[in-house]
Protein backbone atom coordinates (compact mmCIF):
# COMPACT_ATOMS: atom_id res chain seq x y z
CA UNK A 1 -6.56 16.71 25.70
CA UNK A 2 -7.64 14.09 23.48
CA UNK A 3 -3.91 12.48 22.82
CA UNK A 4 -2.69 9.10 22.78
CA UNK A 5 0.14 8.13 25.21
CA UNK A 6 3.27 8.68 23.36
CA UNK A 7 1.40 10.33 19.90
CA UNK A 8 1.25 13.30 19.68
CA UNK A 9 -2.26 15.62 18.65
CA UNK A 10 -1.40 15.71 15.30
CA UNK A 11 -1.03 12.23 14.63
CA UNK A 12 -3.71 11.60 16.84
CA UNK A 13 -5.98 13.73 14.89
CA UNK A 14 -4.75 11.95 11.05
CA UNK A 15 -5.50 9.25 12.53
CA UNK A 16 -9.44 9.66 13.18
CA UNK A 17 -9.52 11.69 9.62
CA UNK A 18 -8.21 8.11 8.26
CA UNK A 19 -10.62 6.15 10.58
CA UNK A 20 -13.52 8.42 9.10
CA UNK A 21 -12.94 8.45 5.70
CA UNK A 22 -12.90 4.74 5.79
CA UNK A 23 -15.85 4.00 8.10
CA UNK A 24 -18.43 6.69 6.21
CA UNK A 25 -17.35 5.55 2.99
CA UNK A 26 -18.38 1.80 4.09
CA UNK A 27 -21.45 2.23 6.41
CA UNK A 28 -22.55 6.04 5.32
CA UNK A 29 -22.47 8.76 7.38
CA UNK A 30 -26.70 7.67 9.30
CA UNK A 31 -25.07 4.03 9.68
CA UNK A 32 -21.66 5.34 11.13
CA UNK A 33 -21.73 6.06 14.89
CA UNK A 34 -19.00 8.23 16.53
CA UNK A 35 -17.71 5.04 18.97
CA UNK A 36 -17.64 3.18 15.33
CA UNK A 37 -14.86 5.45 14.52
CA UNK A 38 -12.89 6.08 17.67
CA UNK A 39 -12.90 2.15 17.91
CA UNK A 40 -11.36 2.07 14.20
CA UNK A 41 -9.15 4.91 15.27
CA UNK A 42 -7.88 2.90 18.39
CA UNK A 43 -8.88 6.07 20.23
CA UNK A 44 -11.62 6.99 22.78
CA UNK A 45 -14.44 8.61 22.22
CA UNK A 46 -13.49 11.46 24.36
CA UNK A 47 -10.56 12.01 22.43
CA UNK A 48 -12.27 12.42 19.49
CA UNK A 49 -14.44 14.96 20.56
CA UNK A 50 -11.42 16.79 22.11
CA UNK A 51 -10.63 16.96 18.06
CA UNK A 52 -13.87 17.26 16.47
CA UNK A 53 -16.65 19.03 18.05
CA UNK A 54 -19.68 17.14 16.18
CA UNK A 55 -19.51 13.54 13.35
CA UNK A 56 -20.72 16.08 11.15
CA UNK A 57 -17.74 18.33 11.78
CA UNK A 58 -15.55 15.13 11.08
CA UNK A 59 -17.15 13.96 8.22
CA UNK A 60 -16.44 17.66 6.27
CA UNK A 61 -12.39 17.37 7.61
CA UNK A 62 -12.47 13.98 6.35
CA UNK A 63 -13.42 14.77 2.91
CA UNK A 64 -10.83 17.94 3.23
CA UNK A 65 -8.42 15.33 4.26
CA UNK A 66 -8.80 12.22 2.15
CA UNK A 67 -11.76 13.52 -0.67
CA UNK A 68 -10.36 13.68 -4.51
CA UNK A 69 -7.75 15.73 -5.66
CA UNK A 70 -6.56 14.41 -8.71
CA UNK A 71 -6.46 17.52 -10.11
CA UNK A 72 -4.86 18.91 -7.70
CA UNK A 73 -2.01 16.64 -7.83
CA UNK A 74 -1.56 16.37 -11.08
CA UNK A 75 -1.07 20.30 -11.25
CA UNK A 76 1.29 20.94 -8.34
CA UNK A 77 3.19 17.37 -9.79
CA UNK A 78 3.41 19.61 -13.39
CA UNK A 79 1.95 23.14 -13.11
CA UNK A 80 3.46 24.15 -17.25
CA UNK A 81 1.12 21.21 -18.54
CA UNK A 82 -1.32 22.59 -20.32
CA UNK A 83 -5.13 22.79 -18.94
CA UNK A 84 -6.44 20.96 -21.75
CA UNK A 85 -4.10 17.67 -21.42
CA UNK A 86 -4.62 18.45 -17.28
CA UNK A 87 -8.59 17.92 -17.98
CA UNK A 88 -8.50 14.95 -20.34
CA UNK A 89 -6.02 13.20 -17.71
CA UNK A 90 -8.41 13.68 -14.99
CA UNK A 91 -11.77 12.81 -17.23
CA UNK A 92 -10.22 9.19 -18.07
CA UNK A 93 -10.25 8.12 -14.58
CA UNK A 94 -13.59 9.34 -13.87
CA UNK A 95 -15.34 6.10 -14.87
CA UNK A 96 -13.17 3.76 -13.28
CA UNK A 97 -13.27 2.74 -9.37
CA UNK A 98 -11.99 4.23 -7.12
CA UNK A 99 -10.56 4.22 -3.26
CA UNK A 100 -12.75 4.08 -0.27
CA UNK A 101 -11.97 7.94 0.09
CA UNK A 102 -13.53 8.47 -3.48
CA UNK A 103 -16.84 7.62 -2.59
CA UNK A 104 -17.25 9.87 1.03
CA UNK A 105 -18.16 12.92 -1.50
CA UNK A 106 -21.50 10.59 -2.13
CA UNK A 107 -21.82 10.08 1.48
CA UNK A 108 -21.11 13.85 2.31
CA UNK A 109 -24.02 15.02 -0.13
CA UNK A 110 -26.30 12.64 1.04
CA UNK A 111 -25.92 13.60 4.83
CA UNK A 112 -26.18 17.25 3.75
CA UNK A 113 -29.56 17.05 2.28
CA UNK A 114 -30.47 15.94 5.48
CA UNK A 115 -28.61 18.02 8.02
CA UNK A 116 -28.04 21.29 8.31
CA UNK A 117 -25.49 20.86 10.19
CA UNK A 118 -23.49 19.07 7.75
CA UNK A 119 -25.01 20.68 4.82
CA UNK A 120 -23.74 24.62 5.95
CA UNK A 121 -19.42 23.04 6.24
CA UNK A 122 -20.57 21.29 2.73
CA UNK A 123 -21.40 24.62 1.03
CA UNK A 124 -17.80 25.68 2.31
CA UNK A 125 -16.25 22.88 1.08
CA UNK A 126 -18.03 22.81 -2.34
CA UNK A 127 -17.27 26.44 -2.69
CA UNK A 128 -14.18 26.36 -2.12
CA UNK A 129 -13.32 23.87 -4.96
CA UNK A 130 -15.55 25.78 -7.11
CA UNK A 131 -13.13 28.52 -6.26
CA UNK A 132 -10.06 27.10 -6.82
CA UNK A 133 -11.26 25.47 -10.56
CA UNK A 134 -12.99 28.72 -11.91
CA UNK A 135 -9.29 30.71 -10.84
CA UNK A 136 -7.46 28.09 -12.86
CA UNK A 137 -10.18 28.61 -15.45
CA UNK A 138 -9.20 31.92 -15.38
CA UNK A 139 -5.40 31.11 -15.09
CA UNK A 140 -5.97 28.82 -19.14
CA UNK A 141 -8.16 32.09 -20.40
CA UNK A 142 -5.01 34.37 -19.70
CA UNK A 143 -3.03 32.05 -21.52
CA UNK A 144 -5.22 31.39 -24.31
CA UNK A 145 -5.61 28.02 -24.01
CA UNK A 146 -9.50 28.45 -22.74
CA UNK A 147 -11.53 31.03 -24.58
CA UNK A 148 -12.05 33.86 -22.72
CA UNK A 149 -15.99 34.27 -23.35
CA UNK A 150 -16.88 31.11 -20.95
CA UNK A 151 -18.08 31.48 -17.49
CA UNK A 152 -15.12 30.35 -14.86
CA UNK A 153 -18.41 29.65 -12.57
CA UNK A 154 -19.96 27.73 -14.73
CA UNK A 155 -16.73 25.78 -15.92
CA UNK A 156 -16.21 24.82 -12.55
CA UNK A 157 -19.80 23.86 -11.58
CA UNK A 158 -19.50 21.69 -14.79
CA UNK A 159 -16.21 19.70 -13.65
CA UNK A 160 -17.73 19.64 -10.25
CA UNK A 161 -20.94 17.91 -11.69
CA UNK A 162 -18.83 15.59 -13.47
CA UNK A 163 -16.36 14.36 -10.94
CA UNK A 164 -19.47 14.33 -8.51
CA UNK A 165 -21.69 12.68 -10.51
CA UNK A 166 -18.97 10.08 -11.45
CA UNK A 167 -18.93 8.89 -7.99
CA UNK A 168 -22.57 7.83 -8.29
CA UNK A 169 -22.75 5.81 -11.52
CA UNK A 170 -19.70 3.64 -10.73
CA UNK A 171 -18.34 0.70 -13.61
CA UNK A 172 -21.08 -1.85 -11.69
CA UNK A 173 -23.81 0.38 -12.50
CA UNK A 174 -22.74 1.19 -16.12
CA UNK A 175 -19.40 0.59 -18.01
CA UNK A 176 -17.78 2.53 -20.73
CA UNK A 177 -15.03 1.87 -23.27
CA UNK A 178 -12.12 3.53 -22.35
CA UNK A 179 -11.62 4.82 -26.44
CA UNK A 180 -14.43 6.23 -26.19
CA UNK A 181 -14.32 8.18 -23.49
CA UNK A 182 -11.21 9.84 -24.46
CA UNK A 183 -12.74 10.89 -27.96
CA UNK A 184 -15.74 12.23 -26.36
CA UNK A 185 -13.45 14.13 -23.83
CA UNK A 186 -11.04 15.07 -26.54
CA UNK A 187 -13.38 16.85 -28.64
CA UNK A 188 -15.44 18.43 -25.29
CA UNK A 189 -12.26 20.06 -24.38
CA UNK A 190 -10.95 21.13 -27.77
CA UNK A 191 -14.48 22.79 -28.25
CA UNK A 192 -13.31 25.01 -24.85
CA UNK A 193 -10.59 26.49 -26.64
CA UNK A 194 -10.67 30.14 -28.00
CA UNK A 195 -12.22 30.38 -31.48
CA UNK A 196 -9.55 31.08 -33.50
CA UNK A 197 -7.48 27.74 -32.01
CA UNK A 198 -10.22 26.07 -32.72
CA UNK A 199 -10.48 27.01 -36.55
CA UNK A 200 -6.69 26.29 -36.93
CA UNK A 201 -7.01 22.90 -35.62
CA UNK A 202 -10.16 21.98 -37.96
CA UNK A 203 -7.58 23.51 -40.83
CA UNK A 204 -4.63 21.49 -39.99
CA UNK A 205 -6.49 18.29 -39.75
């Protein structure tokens, strides 16, 4: 149900995620309709239902699909680099613009103050992040390189603020120097460390 001659589910399925992510980031998710996205798809609408049961259920999977994961990446890419070089790399980029895909959180949180049924998959999908950051928060206290007296909760809720929030004030809206911003992340993240790293670094220096 729901395939394209000679593709096969799968592909035919990555292929409306793509479709989706593109099309909500551009019109938003009130200005998208679902034909708007079959028709970008090169699918029928029928076969994206046979997929998707709702445009709310497809704009969550497209986020899952194509939202950030720099992170992410950057960890599975080098898992031994420390946390603290891990968050800087990530911060840098934050001000900068980014892909279509970048942008659909904005569109996601949006629709979700205004529909339950989009906001209930968007409290999944936000706590699941949260989830994963505050257990490698966790992961950085074991090994000493975060101190152990922070919240993981509220670590994550922090970089989820940030990398949110960074979506919303884009370069147009307000610029930064790049120098800058990596001092000012620099010394946020060294002030995460455990006390006594801290205190040695101030003494070296």
């Amino acid at each position: 149900m729901g395939r394209i001659a000679g593709v096969t589910a799968a592909e035919t399925r990555e292929r409306l995620l793509r479709a989706a992510a593109e099309v909500f980031a551009e019109r938003g998710y009130d200005g998208t309709r679902v034909a708007d996205i079959a028709a970008a798809a090169g699918v029928s609408n029928g076969a994206l239902y046979a997929h998707f049961g709702s445009k709310a259920k497809l704009l969550v999977a497209a986020l899952r699909a194509h939202g950030p994961r720099l992170l992410a990446s950057l960890f599975a890419a080098d898992p031994d680099r420390s946390i603290a070089d891990l968050l800087i790399a990530v911060g840098r980029r934050l001000p900068h613009r980014r892909e279509a895909g970048g942008y659909l959180i904005v569109e996601a949180l949006v629709a979700a103050r205004r529909d339950e049924e989009v906001a209930q998959p968007m409290r999944d999908y936000v706590g699941e992040r949260a989830g994963w950051l505050a257990g490698l928060v966790r992961v950085a206290q074991g090994g000493g390189e975060l101190d152990g007296a922070l919240s993981p909760d509220a670590f994550a809720h922090f970089c989820l603020l940030l990398a949110m929030g960074s979506a919303l004030v884009t370069p147009d809206l307000h610029a930064v120097d790049d120098e800058e911003w990596t001092a000012l992340l620099t010394r946020v993240v060294s002030a995460l460390a455990p006390p006594e790293t801290t205190v040695q670094r101030g003494a070296s220096q």
